[in-house]
N, C-alpha and C. Protein backbone atom coordinates (compact mmCIF):
# COMPACT_ATOMS: atom_id res chain seq x y z
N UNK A 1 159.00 -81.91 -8.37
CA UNK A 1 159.86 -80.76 -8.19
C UNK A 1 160.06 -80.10 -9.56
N UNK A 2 159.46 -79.08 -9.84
CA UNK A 2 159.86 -78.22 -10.78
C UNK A 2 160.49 -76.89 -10.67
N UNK A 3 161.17 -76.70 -11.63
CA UNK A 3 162.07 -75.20 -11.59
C UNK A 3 161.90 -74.89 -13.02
N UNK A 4 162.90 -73.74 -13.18
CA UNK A 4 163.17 -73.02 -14.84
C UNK A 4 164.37 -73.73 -15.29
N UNK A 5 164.98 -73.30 -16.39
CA UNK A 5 165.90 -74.20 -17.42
C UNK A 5 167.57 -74.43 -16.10
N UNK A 6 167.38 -73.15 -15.26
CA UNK A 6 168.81 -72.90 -14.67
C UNK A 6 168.45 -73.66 -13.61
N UNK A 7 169.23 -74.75 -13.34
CA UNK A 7 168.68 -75.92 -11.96
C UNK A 7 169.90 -75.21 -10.69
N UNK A 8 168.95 -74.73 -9.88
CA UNK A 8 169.90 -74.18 -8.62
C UNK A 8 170.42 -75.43 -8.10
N UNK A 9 171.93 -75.28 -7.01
CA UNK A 9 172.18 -76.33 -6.41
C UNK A 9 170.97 -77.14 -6.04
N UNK A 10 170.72 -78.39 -5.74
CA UNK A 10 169.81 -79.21 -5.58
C UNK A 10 170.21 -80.29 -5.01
N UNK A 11 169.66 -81.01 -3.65
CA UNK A 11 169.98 -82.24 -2.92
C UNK A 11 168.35 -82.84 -3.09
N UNK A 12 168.71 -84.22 -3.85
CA UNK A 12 167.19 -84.89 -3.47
C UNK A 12 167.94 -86.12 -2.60
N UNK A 13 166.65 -86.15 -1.95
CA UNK A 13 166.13 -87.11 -0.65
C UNK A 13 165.11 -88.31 -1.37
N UNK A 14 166.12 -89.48 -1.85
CA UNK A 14 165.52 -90.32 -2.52
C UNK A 14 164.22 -91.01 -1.73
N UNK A 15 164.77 -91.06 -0.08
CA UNK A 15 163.60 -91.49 0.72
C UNK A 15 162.80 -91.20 0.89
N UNK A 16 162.56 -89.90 0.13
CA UNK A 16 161.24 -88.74 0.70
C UNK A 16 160.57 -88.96 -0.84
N UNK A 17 161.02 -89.31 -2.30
CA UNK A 17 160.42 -89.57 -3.50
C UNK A 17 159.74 -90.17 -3.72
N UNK A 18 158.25 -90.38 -3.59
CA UNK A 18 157.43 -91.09 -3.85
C UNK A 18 157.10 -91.83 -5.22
N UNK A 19 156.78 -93.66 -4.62
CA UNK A 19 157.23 -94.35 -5.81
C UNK A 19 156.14 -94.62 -6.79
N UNK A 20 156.29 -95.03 -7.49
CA UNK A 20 154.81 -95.17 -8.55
C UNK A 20 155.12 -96.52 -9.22
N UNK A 21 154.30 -97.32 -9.61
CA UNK A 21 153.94 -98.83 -9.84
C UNK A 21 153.60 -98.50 -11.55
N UNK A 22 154.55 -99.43 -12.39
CA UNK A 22 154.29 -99.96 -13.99
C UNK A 22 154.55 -101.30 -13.93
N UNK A 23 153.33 -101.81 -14.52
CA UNK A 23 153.48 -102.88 -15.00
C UNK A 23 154.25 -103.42 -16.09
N UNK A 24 154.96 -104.08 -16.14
CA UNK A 24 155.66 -104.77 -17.61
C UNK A 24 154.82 -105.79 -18.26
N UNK A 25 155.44 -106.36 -19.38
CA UNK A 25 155.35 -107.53 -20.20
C UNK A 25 154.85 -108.19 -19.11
N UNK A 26 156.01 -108.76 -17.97
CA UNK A 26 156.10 -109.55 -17.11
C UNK A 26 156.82 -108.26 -15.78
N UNK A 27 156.42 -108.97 -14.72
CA UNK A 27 157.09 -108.18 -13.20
C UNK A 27 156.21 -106.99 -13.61
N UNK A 28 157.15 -105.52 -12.55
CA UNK A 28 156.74 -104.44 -12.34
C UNK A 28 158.46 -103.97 -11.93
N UNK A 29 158.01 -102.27 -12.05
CA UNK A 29 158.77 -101.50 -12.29
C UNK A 29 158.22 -100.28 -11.41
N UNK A 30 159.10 -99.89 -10.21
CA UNK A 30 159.05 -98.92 -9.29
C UNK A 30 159.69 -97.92 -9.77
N UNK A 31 159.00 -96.30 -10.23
CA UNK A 31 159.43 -95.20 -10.36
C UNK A 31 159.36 -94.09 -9.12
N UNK A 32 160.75 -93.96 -9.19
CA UNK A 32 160.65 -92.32 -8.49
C UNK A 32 161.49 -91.44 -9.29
N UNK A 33 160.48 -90.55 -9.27
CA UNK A 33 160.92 -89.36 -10.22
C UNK A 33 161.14 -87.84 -10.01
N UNK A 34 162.16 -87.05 -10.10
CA UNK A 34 162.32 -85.87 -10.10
C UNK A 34 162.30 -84.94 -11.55
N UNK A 35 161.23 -84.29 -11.15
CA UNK A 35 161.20 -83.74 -12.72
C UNK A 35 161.78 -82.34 -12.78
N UNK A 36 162.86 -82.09 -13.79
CA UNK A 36 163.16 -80.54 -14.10
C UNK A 36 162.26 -80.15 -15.43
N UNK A 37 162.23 -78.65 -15.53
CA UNK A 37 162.32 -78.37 -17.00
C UNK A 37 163.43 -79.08 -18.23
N UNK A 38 162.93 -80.11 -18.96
CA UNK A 38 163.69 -80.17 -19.95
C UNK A 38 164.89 -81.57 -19.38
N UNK A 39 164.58 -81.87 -18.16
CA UNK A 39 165.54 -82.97 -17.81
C UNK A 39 164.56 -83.62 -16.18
N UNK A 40 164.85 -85.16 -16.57
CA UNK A 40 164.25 -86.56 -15.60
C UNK A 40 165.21 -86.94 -14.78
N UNK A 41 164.84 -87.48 -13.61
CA UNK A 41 165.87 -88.17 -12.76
C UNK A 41 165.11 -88.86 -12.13
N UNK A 42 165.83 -89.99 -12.92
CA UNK A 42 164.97 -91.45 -11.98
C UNK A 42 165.45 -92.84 -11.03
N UNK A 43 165.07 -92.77 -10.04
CA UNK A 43 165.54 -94.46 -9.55
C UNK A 43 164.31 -94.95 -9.83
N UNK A 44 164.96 -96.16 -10.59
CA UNK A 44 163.73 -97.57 -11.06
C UNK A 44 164.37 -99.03 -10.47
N UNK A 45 163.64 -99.55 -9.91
CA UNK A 45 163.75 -100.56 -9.86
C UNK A 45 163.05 -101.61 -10.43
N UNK A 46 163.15 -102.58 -10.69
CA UNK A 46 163.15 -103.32 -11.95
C UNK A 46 162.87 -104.92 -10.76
N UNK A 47 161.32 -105.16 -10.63
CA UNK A 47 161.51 -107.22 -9.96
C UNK A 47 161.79 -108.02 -10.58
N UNK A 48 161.73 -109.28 -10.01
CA UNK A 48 162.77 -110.35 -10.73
C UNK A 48 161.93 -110.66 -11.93
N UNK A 49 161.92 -111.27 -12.70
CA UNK A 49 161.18 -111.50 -14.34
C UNK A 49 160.73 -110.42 -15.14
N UNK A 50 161.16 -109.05 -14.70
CA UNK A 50 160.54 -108.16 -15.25
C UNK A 50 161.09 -107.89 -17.19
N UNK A 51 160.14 -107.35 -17.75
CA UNK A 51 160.24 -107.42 -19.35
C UNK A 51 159.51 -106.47 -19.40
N UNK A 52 160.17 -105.25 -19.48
CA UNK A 52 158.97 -103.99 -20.47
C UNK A 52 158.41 -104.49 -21.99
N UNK A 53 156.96 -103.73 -21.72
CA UNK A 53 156.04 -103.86 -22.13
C UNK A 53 156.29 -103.32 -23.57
N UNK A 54 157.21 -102.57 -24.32
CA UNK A 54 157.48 -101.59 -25.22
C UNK A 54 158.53 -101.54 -25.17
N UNK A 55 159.26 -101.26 -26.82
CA UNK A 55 160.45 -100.85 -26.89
C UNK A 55 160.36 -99.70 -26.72
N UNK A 56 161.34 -99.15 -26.62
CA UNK A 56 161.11 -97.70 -25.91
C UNK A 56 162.59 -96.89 -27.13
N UNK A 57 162.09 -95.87 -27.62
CA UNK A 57 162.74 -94.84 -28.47
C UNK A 57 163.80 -93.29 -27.76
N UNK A 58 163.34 -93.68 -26.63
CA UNK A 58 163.90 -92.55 -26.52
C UNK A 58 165.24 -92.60 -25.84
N UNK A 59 166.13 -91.63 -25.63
CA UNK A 59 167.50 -91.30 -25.33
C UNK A 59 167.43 -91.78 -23.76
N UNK A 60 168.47 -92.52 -23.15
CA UNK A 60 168.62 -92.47 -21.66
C UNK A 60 169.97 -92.52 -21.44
N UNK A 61 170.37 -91.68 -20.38
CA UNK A 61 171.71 -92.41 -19.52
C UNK A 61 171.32 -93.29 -18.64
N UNK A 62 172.07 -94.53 -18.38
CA UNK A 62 171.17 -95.52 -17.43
C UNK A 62 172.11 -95.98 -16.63
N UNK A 63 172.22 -95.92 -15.63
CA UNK A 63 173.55 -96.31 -14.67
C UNK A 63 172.87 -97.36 -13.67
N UNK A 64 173.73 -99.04 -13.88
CA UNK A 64 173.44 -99.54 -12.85
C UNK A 64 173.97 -99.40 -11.70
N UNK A 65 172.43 -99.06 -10.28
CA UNK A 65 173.36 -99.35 -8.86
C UNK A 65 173.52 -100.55 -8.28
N UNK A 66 172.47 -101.48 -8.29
CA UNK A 66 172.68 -102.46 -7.19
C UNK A 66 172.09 -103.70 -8.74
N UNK A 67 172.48 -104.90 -8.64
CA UNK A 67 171.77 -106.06 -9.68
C UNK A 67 172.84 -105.93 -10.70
N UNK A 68 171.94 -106.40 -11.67
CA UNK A 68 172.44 -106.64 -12.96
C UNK A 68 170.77 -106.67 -14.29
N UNK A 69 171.18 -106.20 -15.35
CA UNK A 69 169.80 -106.54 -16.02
C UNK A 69 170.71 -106.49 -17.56
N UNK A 70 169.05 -106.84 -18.52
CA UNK A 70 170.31 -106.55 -19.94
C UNK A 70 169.01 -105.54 -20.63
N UNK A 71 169.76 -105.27 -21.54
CA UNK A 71 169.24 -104.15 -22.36
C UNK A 71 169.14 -104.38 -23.51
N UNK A 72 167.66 -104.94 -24.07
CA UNK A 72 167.71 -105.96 -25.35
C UNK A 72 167.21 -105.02 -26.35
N UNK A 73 168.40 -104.63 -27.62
CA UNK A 73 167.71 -104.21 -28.75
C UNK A 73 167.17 -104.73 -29.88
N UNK A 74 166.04 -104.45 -30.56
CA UNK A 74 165.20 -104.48 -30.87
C UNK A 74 165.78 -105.58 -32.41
N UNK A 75 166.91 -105.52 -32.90
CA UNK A 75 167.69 -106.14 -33.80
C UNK A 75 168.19 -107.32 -33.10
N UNK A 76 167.79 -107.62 -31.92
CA UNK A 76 167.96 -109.37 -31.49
C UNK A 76 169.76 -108.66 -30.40
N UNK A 77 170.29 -107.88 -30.29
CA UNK A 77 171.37 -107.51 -29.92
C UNK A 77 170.99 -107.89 -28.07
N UNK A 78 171.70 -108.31 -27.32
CA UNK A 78 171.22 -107.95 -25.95
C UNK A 78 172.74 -107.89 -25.52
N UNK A 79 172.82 -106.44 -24.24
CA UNK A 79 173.63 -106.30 -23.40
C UNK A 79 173.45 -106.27 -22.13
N UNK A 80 174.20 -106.51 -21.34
CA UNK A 80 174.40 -107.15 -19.94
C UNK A 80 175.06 -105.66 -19.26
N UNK A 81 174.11 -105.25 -18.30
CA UNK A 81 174.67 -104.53 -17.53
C UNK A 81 174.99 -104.68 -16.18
N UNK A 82 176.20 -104.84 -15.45
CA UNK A 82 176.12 -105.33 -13.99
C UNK A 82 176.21 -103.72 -13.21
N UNK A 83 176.27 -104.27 -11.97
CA UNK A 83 176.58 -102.66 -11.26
C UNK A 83 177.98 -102.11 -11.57
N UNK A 84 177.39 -100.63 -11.53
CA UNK A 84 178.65 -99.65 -11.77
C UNK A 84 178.74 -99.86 -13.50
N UNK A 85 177.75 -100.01 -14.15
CA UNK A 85 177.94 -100.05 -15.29
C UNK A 85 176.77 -98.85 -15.90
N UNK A 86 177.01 -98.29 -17.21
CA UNK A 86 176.16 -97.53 -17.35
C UNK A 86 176.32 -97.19 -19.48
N UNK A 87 174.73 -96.92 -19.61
CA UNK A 87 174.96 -96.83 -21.63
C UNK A 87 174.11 -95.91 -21.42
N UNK A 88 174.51 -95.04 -22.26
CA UNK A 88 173.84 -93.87 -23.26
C UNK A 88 173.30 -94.07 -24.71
N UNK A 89 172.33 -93.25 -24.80
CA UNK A 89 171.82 -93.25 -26.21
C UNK A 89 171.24 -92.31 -26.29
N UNK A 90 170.94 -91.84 -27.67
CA UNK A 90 169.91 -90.22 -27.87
C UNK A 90 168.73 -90.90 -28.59
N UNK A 91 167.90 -89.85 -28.24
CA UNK A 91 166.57 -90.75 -29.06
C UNK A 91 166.63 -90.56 -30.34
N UNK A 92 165.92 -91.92 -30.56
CA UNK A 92 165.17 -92.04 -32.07
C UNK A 92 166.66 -93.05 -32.26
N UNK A 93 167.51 -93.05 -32.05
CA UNK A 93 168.69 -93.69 -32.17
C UNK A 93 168.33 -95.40 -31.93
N UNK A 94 167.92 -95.95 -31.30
CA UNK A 94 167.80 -97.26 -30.59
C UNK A 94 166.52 -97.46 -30.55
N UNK A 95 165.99 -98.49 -30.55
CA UNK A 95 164.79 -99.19 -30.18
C UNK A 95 165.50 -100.39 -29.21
N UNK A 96 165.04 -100.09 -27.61
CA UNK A 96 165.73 -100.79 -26.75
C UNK A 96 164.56 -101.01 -25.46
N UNK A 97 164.96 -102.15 -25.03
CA UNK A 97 163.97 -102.18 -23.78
C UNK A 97 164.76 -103.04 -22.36
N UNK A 98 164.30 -103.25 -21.49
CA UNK A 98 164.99 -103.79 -20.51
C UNK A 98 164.33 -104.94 -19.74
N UNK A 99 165.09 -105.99 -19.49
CA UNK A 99 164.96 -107.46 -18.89
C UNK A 99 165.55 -107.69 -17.56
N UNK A 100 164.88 -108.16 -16.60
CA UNK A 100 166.18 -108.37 -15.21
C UNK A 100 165.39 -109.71 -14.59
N UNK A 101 166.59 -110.24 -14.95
CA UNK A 101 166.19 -112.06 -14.31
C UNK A 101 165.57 -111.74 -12.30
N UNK A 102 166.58 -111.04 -11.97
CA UNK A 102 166.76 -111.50 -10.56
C UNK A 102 165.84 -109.84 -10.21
N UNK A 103 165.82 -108.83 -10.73
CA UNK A 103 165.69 -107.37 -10.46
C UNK A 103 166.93 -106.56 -10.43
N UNK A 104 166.53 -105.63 -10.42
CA UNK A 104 167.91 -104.42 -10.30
C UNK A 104 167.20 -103.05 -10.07
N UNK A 105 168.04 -101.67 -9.93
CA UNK A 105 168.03 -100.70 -9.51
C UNK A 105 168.78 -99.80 -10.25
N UNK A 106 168.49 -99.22 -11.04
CA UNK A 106 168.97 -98.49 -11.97
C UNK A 106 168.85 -96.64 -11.51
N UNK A 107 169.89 -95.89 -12.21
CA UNK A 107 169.18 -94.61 -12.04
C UNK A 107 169.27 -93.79 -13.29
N UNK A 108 167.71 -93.71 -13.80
CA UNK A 108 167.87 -93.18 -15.77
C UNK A 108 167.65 -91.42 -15.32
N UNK A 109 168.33 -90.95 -16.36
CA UNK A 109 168.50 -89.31 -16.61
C UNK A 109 168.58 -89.51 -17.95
N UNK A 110 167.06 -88.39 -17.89
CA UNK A 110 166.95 -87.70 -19.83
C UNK A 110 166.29 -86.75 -19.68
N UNK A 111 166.58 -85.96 -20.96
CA UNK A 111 166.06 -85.20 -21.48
C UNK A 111 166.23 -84.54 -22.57
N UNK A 112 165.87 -82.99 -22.71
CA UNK A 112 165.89 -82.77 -23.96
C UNK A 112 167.74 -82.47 -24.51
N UNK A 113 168.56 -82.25 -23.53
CA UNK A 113 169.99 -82.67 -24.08
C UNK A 113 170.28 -83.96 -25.15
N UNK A 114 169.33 -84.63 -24.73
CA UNK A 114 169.57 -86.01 -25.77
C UNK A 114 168.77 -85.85 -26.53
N UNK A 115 167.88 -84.96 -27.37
CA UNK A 115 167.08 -85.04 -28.53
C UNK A 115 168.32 -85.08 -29.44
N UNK A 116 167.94 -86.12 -31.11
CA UNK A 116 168.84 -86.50 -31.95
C UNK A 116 168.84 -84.51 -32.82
N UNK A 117 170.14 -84.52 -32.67
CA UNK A 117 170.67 -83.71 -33.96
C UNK A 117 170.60 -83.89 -35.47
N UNK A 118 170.15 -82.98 -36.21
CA UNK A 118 170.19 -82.96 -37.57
C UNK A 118 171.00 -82.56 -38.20
């Protein structure tokens, strides 16, 4: 789904979003994605042992829905996110990646609102 910078009212139909398969470190990682100009909207789900493959640099809002996972930065730091929990970051800010013992269901939104300021 694409549009211009001004996003008209908009209802997505997560059931109708077709999912797409990444492999991790370890497990896999189900994307569905809505793409705007300049901004992402994603449900990911995350199987049980899953470990991305890459730290990842860039800015996310990440809101857990259903699980729990942690969010290990790259300085040995790891946080625990359960449901109804949710972290922000802008890119270039963090070197962070994500772990989920059991799986989880997350929903990440980014874009260029979160590019780092100078």
């Amino acid at each position: 789904m694409e549009t211009n910078k001004n996003i008209p009212f908009t209802v997505i139909d997560w059931e109708t979003v077709e999912k797409s398969e990444f492999k991790g470190e370890t497990g896999v990682a189900f994307w569905q994605t809505v793409q705007f100009n300049g901004l992402r909207v994603r449900i990911v789900e995350y199987s049980k042992g899953y470990l991305a493959d890459h730290w990842c640099q860039k800015g996310h809002i990440v809101h857990c829905l259903e699980g729990e996972f942690i969010s290990e930065l790259q300085n040995g730091e790891k946080i625990l996110l359960k449901k109804g929990m949710t972290y922000i970051v802008t890119d270039d800010l963090s070197s962070h990646r994500s772990y989920s013992e059991n799986g989880v269901k997350v929903m990440i939104i980014d874009g260029d609102f979160l590019k780092k300021k100078n």
